[in-house]
Protein backbone atom coordinates (compact mmCIF):
# COMPACT_ATOMS: atom_id res chain seq x y z
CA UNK A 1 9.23 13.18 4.08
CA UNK A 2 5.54 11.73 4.79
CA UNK A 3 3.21 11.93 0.95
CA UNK A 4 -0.41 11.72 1.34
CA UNK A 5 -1.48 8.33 -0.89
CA UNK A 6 -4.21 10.66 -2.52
CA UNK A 7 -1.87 13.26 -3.28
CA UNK A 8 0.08 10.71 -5.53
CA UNK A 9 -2.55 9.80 -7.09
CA UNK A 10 -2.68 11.54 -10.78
CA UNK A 11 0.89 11.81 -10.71
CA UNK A 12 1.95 11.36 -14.33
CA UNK A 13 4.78 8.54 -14.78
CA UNK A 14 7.65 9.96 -17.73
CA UNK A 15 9.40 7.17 -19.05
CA UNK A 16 12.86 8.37 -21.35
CA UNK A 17 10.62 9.17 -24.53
CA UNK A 18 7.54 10.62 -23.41
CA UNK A 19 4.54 9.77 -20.62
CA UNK A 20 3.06 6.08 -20.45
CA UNK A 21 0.26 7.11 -18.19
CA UNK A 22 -0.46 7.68 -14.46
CA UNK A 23 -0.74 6.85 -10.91
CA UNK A 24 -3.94 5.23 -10.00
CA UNK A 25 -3.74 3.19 -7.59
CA UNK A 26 -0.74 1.83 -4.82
CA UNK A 27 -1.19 -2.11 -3.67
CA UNK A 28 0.74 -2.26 -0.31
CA UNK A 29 1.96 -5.96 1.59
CA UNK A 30 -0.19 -6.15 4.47
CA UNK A 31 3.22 -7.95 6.89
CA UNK A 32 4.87 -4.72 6.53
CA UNK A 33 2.23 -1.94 5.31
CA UNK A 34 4.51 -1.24 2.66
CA UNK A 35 3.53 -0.08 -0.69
CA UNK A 36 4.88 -2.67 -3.42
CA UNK A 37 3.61 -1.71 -6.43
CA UNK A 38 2.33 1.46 -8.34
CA UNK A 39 -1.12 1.09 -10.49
CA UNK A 40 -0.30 3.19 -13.58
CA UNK A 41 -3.54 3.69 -15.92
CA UNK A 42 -1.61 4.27 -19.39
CA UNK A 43 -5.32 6.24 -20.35
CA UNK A 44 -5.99 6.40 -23.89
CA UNK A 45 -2.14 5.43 -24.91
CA UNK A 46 -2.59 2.11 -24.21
CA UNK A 47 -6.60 2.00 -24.42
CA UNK A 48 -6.97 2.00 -20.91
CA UNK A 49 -4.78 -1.10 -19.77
CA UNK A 50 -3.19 -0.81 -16.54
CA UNK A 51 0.43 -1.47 -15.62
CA UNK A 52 2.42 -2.38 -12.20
CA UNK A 53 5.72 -0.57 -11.64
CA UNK A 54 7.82 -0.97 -8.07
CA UNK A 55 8.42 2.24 -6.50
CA UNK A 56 12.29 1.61 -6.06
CA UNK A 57 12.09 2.36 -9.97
CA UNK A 58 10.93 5.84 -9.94
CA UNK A 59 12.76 8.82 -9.71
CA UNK A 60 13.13 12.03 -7.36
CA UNK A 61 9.58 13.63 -7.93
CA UNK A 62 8.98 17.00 -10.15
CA UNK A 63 6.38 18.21 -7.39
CA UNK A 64 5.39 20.95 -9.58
CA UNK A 65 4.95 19.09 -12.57
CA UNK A 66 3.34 15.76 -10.55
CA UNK A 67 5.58 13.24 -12.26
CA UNK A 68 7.76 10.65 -11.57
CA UNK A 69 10.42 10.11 -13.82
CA UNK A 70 11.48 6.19 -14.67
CA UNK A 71 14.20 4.72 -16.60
CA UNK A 72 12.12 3.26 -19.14
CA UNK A 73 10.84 3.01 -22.71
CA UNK A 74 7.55 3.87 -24.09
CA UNK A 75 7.68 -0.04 -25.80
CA UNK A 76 9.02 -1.33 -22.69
CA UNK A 77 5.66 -0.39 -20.88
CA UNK A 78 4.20 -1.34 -23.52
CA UNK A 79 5.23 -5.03 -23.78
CA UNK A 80 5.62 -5.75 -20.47
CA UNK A 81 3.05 -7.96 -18.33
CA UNK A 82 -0.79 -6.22 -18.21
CA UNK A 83 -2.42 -5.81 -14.95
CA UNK A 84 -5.27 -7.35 -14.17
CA UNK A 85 -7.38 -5.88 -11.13
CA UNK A 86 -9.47 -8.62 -10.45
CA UNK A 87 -7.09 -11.36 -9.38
CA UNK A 88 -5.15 -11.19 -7.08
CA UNK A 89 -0.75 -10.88 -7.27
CA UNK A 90 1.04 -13.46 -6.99
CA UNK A 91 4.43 -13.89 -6.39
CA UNK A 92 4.56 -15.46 -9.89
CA UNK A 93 3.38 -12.66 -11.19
CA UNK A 94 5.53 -10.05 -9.43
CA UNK A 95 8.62 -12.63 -10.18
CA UNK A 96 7.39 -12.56 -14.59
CA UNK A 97 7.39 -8.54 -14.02
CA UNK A 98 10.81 -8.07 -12.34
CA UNK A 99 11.91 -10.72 -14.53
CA UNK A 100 10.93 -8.98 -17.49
CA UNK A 101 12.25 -5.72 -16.62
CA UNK A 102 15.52 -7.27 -15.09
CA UNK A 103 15.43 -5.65 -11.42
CA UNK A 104 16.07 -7.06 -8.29
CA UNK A 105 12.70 -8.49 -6.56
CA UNK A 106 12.23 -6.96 -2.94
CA UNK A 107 11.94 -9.16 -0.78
CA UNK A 108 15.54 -10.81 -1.87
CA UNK A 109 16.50 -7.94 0.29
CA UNK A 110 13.46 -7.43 2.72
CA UNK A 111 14.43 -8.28 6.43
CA UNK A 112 11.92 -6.01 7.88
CA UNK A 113 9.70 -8.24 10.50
CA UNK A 114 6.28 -8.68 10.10
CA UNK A 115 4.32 -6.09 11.93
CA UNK A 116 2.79 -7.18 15.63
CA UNK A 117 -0.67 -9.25 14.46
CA UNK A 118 1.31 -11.19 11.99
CA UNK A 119 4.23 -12.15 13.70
CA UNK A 120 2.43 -15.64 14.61
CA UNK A 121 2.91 -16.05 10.54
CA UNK A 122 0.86 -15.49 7.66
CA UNK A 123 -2.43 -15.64 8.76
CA UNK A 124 -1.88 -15.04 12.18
CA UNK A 125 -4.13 -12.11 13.99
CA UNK A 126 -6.18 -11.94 10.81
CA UNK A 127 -10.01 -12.08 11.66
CA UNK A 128 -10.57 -12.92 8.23
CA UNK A 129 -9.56 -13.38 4.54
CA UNK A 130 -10.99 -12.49 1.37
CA UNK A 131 -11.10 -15.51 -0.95
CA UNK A 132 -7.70 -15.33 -3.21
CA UNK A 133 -8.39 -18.23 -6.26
CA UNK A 134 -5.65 -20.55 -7.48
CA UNK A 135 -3.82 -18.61 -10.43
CA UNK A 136 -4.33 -19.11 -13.66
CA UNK A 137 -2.32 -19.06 -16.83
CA UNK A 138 -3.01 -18.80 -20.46
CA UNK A 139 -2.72 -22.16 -22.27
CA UNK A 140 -0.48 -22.71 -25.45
CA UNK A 141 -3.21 -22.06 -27.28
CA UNK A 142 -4.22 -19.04 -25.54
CA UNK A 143 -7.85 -20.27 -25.57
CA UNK A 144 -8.78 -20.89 -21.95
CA UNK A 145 -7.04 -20.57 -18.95
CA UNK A 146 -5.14 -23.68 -17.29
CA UNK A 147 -4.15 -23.82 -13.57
CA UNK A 148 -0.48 -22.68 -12.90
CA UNK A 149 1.86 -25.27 -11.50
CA UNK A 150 1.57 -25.49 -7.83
CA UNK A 151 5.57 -26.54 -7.33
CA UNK A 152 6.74 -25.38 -3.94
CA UNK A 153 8.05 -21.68 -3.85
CA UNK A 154 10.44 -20.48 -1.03
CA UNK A 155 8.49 -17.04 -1.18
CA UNK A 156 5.01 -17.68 -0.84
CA UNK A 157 2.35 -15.89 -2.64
CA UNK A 158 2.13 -12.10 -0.69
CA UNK A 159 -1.26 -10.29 0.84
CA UNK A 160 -1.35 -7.37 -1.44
CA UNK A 161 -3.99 -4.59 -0.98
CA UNK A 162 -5.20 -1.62 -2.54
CA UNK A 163 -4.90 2.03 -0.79
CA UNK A 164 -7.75 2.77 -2.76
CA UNK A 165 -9.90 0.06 -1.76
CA UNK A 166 -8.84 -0.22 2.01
CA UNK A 167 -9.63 3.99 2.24
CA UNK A 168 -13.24 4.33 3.70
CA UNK A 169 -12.09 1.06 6.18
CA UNK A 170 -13.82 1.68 9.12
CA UNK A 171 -11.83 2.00 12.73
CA UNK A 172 -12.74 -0.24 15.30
CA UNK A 173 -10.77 0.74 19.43
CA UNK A 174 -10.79 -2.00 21.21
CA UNK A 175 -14.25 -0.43 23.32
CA UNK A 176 -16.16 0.52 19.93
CA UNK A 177 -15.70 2.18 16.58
CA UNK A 178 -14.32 5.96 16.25
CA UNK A 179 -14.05 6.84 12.77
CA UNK A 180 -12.94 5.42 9.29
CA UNK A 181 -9.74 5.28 7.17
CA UNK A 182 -9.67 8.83 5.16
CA UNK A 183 -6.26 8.45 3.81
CA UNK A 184 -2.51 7.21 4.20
CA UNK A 185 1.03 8.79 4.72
CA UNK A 186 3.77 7.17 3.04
CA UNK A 187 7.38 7.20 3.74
CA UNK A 188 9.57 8.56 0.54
CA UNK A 189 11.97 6.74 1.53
CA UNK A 190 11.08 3.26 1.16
CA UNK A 191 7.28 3.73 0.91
CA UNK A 192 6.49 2.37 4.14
CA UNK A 193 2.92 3.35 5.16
CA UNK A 194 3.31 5.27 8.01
CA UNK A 195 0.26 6.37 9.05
CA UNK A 196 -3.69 6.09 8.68
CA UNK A 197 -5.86 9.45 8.57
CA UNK A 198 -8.27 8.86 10.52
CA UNK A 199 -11.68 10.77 10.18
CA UNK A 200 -13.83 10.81 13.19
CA UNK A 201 -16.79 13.08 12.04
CA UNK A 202 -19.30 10.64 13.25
CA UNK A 203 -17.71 10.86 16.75
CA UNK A 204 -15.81 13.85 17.32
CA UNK A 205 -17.46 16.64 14.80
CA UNK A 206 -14.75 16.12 12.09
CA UNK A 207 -11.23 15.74 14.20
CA UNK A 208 -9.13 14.13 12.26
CA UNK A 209 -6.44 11.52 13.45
CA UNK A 210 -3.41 9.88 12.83
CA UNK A 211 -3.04 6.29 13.92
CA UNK A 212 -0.14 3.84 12.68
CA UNK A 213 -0.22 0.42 11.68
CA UNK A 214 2.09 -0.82 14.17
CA UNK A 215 -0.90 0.00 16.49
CA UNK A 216 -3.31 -2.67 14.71
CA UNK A 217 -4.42 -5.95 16.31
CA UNK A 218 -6.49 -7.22 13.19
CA UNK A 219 -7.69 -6.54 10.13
CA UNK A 220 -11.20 -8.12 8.73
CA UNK A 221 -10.71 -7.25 5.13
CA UNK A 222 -14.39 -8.53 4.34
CA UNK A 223 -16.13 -6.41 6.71
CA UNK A 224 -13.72 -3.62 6.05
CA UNK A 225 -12.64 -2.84 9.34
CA UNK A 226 -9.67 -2.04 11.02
CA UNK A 227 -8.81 -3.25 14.52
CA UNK A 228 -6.39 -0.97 16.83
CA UNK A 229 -5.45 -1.54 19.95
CA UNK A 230 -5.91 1.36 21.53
CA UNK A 231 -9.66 2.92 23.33
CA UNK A 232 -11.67 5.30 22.21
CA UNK A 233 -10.53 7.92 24.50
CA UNK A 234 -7.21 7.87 23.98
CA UNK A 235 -7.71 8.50 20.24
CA UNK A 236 -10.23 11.22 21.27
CA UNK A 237 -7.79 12.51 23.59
CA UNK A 238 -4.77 12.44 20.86
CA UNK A 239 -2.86 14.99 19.26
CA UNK A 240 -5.17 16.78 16.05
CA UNK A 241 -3.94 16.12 12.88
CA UNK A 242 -4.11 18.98 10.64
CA UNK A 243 -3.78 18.15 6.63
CA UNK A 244 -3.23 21.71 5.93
CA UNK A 245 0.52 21.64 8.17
CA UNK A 246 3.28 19.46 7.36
CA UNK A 247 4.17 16.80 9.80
CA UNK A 248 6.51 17.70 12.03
CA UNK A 249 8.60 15.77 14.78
CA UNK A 250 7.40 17.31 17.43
CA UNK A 251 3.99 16.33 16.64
CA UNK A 252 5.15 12.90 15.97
CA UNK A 253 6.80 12.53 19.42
CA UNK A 254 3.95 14.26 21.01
CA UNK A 255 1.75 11.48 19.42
CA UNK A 256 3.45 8.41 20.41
CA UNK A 257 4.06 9.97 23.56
CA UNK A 258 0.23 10.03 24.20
CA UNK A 259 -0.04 6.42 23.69
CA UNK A 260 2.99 5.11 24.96
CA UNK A 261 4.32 3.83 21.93
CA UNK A 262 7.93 4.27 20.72
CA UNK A 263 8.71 6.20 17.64
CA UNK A 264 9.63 4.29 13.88
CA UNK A 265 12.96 6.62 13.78
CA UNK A 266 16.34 6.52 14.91
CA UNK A 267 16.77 8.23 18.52
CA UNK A 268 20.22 9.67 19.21
């Protein structure tokens, strides 16, 4: 089953004694366009502080009630590490978080290869990088912030990105731009980003799109732009994507038939 990202989003999170808050943003590793981390604003609970919580903690999903259950306390959530949006994750940080809640990290069990324009390596096939600043600690003190040790790590520090921030992206083929990043489809199973929406009003009155991120040659996160590697026409020429039907197979084949791609599923 494919989720739209902004369908999740509101979803309320029920830990064992009552709701901590909800979904408000997903941050997604950039090697494998797979979402690592919910955003869950705890609202007025919490006044307005912002937790991380991996999706392999979550429950199956009351779709009627848009909630995910967890197997969690209230005062769990509410000791555990804050959020802060504007620096970036570290692997520190995600190692204090699984630490404190005593799960097993995910990439102690990730084998998944990087996807095409990073298999060079971190860094590789990027056009550019935001600036991501040396992390920071609280001193003993708690008075001013101290730089963290910089002792070697055998996972190094990931690219995490918001969903919410990288919607709006815009699309560049490799003869021009078509259209901008409405939205994302996300594997249950795993929460592998399947799919970008792509909305090419500007271009095509409105057509919307579906393009995956195995199809990306770049990404220049401080332009915002996406770079496929595919031409214009043969995303004008592509299967329509309608929101209002569920995605089927069919349409799936009939898609990566059109560019000549092979399929993310298991063939018989």
């Amino acid at each position: 089953m494919l989720w739209r990202c902004s369908e999740i989003d509101g979803y309320q999170i029920a830990a064992r004694d009552g709701a901590i808050g909800s979904v408000d943003d997903m941050l997604f590793d950039e090697a494998r366009w797979t979402v690592r981390w919910l955003v869950v604003d705890t609202g007025h609970w919490l006044a307005g502080r912002r937790v991380l919580l991996p999706p392999a903690a979550l429950g199956h999903p009351d779709i009627e009630a848009r909630s995910f259950p967890v197997d969690l306390t209230r005062q769990q959530v509410e000791e555990s590490p804050p959020y802060a949006s504007d620096r970036p994750v570290s692997r520190q940080i995600e190692t204090g978080l699984y630490d404190f809640y005593g799960w097993s990290p995910y990439w102690t069990a990730d084998f998944m290869p990087p996807l095409g324009y990073l298999s060079g390596g971190i860094g590789a096939g990027f056009l550019s990088m935001p600036e991501r600043g040396e992390p920071v600690s609280a001193d003993a003190a708690g008075d001013k912030p101290v730089a963290a040790s910089v002792a070697p790590r055998e996972h190094p520090d990931p690219a995490l990105f918001s969903i919410g921030d990288t919607t709006g992206h815009g699309i560049r083929a490799s003869d021009g731009d078509i259209g901008h990043v409405e939205d994302f489809l996300v594997e249950e199973e795993g929460w592998r980003v399947r799919y970008m929406i792509v909305d090419t009003r500007n271009w095509l009155a409105g057509r919307k799109v579906l393009i995956s991120p195995q199809w990306i040659s770049a990404v220049d996160w401080p332009e915002r732009r996406v770079h496929v590697e595919l031409t214009r026409h043969a995303i004008e020429t592509s299967p329509e994507f309608d929101p209002a039907r569920p995605l089927a197979r069919d349409y799936e084949d009939a898609l990566h038939g059109h560019y000549g791609k092979a399929g993310y599923w298991p063939r018989d």
